[in-house]
C-alpha atoms as a PDB file:
ATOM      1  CA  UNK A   1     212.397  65.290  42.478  1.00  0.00           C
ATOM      2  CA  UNK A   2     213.537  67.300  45.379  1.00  0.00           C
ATOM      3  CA  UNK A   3     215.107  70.680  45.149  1.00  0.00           C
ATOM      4  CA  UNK A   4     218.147  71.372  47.732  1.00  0.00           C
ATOM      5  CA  UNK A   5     217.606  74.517  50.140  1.00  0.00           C
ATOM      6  CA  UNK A   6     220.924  75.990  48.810  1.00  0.00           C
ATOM      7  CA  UNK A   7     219.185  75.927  45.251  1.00  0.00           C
ATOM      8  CA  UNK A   8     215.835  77.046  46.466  1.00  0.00           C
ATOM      9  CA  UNK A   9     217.677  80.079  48.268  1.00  0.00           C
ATOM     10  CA  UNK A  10     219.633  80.692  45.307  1.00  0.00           C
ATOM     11  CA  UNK A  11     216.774  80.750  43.259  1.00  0.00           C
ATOM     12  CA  UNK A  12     214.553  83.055  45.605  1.00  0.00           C
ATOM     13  CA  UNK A  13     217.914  85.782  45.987  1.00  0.00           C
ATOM     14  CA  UNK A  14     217.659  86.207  42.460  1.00  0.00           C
ATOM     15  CA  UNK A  15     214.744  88.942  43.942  1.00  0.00           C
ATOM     16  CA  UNK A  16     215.823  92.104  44.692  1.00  0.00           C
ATOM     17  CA  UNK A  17     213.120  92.621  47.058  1.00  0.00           C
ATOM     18  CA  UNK A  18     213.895  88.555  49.005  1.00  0.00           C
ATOM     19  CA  UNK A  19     217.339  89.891  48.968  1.00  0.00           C
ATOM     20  CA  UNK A  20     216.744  92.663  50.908  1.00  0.00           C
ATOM     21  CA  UNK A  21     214.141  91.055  53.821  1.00  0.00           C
ATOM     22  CA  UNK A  22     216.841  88.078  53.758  1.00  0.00           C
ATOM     23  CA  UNK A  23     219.224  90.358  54.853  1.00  0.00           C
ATOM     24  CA  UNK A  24     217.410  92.405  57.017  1.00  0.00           C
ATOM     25  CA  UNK A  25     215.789  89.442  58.994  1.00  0.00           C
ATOM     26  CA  UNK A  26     219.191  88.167  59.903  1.00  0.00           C
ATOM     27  CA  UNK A  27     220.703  91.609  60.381  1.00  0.00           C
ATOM     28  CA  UNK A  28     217.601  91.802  63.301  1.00  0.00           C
ATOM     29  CA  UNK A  29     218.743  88.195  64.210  1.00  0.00           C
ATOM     30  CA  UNK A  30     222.473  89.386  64.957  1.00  0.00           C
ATOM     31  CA  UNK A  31     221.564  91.944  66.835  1.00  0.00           C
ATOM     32  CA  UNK A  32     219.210  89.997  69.159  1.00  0.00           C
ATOM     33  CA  UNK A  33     221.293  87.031  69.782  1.00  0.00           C
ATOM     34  CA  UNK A  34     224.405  87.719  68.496  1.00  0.00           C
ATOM     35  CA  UNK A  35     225.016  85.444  65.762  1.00  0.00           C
ATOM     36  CA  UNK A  36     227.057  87.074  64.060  1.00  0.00           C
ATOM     37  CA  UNK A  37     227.776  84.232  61.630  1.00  0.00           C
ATOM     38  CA  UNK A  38     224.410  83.874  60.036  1.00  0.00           C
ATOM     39  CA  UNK A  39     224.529  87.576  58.991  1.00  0.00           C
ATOM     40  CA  UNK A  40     227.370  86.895  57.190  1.00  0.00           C
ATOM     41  CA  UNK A  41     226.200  83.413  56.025  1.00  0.00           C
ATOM     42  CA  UNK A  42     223.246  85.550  54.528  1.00  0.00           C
ATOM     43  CA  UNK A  43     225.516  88.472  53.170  1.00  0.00           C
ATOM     44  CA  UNK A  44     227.984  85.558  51.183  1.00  0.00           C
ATOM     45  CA  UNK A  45     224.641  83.826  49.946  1.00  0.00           C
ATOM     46  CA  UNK A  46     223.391  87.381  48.316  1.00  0.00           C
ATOM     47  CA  UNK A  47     226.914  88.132  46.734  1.00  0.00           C
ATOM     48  CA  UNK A  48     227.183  84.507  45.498  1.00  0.00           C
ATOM     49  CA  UNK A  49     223.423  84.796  43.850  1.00  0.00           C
ATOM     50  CA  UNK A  50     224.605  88.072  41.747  1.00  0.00           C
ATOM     51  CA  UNK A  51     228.403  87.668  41.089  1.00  0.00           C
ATOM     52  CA  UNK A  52     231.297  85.685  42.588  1.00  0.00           C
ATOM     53  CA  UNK A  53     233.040  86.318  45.863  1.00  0.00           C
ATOM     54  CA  UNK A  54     236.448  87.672  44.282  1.00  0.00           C
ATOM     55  CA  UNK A  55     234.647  89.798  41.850  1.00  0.00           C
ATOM     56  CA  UNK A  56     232.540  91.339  44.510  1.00  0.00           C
ATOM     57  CA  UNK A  57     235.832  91.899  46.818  1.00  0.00           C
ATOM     58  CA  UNK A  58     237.431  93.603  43.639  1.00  0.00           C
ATOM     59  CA  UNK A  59     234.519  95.763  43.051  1.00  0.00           C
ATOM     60  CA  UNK A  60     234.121  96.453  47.176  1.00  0.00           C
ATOM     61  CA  UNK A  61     237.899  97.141  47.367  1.00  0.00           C
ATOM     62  CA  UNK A  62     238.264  94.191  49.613  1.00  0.00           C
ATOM     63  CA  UNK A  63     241.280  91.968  49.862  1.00  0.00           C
ATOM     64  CA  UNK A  64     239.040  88.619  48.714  1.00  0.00           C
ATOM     65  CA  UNK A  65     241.141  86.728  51.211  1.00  0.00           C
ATOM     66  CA  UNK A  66     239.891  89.407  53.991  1.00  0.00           C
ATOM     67  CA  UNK A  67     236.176  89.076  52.674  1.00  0.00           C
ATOM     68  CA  UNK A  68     236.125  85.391  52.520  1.00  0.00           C
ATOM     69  CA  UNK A  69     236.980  85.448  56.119  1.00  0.00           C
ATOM     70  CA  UNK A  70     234.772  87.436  57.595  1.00  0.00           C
ATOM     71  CA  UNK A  71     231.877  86.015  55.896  1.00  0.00           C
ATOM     72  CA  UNK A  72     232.416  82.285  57.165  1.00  0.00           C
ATOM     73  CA  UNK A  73     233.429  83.737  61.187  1.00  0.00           C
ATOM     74  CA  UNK A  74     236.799  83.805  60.890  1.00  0.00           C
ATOM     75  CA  UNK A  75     236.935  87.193  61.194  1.00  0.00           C
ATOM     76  CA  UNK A  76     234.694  87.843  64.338  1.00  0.00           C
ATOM     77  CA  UNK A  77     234.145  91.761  64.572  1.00  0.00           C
ATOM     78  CA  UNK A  78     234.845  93.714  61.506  1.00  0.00           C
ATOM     79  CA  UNK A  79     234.938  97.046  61.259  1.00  0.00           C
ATOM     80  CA  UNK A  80     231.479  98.915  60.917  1.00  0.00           C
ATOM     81  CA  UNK A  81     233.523 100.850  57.685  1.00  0.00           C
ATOM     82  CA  UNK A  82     233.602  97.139  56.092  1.00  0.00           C
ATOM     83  CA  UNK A  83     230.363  95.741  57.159  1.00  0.00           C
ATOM     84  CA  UNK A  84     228.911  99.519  55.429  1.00  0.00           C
ATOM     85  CA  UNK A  85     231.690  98.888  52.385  1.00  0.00           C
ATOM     86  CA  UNK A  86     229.879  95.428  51.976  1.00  0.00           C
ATOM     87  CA  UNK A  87     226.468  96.857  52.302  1.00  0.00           C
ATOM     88  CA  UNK A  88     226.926  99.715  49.676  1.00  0.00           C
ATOM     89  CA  UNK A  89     228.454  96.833  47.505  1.00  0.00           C
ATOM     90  CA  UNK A  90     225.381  95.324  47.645  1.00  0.00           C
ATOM     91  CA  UNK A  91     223.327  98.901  47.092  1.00  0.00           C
ATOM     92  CA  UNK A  92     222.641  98.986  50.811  1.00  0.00           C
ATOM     93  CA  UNK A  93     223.073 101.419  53.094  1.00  0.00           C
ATOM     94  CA  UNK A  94     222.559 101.292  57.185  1.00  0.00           C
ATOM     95  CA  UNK A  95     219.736 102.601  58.617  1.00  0.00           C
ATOM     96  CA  UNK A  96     219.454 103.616  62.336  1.00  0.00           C
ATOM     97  CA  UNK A  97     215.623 104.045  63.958  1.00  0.00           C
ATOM     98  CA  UNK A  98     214.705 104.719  67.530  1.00  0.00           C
ATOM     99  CA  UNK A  99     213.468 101.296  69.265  1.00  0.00           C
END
């Protein structure tokens, strides 16, 4: 029997502590190359493993429609108020440290 990776990663987010090194590996990902679309791959894939997307926009104070396009890329540079408003959602806050 083989176990899909979207199951697997499902499974693993249920973590609070995987949650939280998920999402800061591919927040240190973005901001080396970029990508801008895993982040928010990784950010839908923690809300989806705790709630569903329009509950989380409803809680966040998101219009869903405006969330579900910025986490698959539609929406290419969000504000740094929603990215935080998604964050905090999530009990996250950003964190800035010399290099």
């Amino acid at each position: 029997m083989t176990i899909r990776f979207d199951d697997y990663l499902n499974k693993e987010l249920q973590n609070p502590e995987f949650q939280q090194e998920w999402l800061r590996q591919t927040i240190l990902e973005y901001t080396k190359d970029g990508d801008y679309v895993e982040f928010f791959r990784a950010l839908e894939q923690v809300i989806k493993a705790r709630t569903t997307v329009s509950k989380f926009a409803q809680q966040v104070g998101i219009n869903r429609v405006q969330l579900v396009d910025i986490l698959h890329g539609r929406t290419k540079t969000p504000s740094l108020l929603t990215i935080a408003k998604i964050l905090s959602g999530l009990g996250y806050t950003i964190d800035l440290k010399s290099a």
